[in-house]
C-alpha atoms as a PDB file:
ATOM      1  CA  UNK A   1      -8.380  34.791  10.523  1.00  0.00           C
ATOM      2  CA  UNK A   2      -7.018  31.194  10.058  1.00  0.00           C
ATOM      3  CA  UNK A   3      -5.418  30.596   6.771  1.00  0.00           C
ATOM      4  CA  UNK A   4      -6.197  27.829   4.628  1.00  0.00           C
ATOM      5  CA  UNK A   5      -3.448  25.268   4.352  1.00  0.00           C
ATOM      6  CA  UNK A   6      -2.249  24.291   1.148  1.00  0.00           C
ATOM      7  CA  UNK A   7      -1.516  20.776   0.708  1.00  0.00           C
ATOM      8  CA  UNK A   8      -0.076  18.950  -2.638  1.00  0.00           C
ATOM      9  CA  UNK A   9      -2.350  17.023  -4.873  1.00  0.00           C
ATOM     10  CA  UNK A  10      -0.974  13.616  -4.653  1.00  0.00           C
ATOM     11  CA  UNK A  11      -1.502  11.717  -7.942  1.00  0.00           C
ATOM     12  CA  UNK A  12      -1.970   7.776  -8.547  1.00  0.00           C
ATOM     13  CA  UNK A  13       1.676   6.448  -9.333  1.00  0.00           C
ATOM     14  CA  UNK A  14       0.143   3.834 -11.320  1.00  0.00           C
ATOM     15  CA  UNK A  15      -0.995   5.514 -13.919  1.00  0.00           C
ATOM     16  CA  UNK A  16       1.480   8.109 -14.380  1.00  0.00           C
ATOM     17  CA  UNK A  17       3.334   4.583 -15.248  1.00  0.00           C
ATOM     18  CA  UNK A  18       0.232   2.862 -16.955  1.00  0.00           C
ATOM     19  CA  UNK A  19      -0.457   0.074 -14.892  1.00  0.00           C
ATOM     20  CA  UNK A  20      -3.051  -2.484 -16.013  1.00  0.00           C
ATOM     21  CA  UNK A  21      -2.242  -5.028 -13.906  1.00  0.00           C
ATOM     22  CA  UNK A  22      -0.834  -5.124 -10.377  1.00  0.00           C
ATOM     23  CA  UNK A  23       0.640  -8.524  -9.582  1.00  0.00           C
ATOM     24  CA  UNK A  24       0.377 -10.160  -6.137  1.00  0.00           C
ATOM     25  CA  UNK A  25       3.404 -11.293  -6.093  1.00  0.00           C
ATOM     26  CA  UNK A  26       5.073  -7.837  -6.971  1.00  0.00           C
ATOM     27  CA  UNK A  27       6.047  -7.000  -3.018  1.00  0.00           C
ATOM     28  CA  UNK A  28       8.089  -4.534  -4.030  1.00  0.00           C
ATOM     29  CA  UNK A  29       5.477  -2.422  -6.090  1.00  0.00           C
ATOM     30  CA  UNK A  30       2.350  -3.055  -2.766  1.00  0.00           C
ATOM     31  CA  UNK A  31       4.744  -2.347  -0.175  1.00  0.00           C
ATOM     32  CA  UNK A  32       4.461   1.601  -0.304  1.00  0.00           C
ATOM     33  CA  UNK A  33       0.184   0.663   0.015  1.00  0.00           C
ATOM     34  CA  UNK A  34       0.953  -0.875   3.127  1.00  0.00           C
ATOM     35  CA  UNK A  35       1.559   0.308   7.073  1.00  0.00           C
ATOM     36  CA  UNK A  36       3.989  -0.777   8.910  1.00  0.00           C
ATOM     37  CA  UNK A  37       1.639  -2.953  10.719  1.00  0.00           C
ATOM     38  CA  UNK A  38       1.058  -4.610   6.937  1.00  0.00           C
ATOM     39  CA  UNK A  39      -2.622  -2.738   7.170  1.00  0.00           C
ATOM     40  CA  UNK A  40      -3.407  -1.446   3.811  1.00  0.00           C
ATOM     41  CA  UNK A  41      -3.387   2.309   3.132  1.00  0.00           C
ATOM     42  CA  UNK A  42      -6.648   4.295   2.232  1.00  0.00           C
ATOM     43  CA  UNK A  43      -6.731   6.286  -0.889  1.00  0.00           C
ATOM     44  CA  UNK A  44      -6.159   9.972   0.725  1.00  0.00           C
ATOM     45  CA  UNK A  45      -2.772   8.968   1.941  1.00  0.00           C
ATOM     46  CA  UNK A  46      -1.142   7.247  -0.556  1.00  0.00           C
ATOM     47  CA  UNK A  47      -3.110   9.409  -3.726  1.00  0.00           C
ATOM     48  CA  UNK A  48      -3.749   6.506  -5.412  1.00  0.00           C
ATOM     49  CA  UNK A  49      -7.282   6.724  -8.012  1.00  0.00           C
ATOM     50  CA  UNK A  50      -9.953   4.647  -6.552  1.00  0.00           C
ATOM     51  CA  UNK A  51      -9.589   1.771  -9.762  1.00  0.00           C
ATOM     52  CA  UNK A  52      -5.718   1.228  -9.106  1.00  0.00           C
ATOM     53  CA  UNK A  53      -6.340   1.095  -5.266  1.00  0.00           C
ATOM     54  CA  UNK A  54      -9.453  -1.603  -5.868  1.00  0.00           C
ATOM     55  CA  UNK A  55      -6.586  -3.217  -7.444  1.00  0.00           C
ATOM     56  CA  UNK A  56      -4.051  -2.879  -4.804  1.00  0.00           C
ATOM     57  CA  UNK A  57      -6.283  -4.392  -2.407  1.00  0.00           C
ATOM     58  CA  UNK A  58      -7.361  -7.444  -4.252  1.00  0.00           C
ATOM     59  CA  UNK A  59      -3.457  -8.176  -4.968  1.00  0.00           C
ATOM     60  CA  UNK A  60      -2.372  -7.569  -0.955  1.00  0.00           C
ATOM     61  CA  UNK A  61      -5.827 -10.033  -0.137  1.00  0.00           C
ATOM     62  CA  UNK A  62      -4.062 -12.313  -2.766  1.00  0.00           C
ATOM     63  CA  UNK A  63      -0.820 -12.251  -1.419  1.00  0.00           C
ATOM     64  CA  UNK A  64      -1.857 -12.565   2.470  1.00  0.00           C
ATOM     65  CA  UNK A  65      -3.949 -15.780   1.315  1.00  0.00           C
ATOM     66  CA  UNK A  66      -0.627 -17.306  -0.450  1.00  0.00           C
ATOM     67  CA  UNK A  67       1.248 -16.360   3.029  1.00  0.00           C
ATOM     68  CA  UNK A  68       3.821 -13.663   1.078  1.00  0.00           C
ATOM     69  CA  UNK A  69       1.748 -11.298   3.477  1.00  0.00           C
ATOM     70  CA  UNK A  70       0.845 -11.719   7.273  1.00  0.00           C
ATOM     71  CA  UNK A  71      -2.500 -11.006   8.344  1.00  0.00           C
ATOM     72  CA  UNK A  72      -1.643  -9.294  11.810  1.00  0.00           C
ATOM     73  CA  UNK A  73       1.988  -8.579  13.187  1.00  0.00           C
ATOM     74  CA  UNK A  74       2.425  -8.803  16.655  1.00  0.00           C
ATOM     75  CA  UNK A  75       1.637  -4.878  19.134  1.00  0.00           C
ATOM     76  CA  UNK A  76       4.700  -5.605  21.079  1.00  0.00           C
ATOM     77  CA  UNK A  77       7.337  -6.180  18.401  1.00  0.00           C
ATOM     78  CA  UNK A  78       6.765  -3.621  15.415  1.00  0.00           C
ATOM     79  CA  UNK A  79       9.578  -4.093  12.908  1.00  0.00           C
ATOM     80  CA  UNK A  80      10.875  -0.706  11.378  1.00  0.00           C
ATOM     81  CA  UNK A  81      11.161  -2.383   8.041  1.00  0.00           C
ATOM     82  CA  UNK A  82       8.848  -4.940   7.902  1.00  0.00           C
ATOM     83  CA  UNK A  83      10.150  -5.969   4.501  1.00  0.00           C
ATOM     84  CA  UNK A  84      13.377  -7.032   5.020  1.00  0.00           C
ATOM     85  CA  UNK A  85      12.640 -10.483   5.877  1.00  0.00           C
ATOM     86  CA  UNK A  86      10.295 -10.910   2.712  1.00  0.00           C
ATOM     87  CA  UNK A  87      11.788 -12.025  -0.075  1.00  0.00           C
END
């Protein structure tokens, strides 16, 4: 008989540090919500509670709108750290 795997309950990092607001311009703080291909990151992988990761998502539309974001990144050149040229 197959046993059940055990996996551990991610919780929302922004509210074990109270987070009311999640600023746009904050790359730092939406970088771990996005992929690698700058796609944003459902709830069951990054644990985060569905009101902090409405928020998430409005700030990364905000930011991708004001250019601090790109839409799309190009299939044949991923960059491992897609961040490093933000600033």
């Amino acid at each position: 008989m197959a046993e059940r795997r055990k996996f551990k309950k991610r919780f929302c990092k922004y509210c074990e540090s109270k987070v009311d607001y999640i600023d746009y311009k904050d790359l730092g703080l939406l970088k771990f919500s996005l992929s690698e291909r700058f796609k944003i990151m459902p709830r069951r992988l990054t644990g985060n509670c569905k009101r902090h990761q409405e928020l998430v998502t409005g700030a990364i539309k905000r930011a991708r709108q004001t250019a601090l974001i790109p839409y799309i990144v190009d299939r044949k050149n991923v960059v491992e750290n897609p961040f490093e040229n933000l600033k």
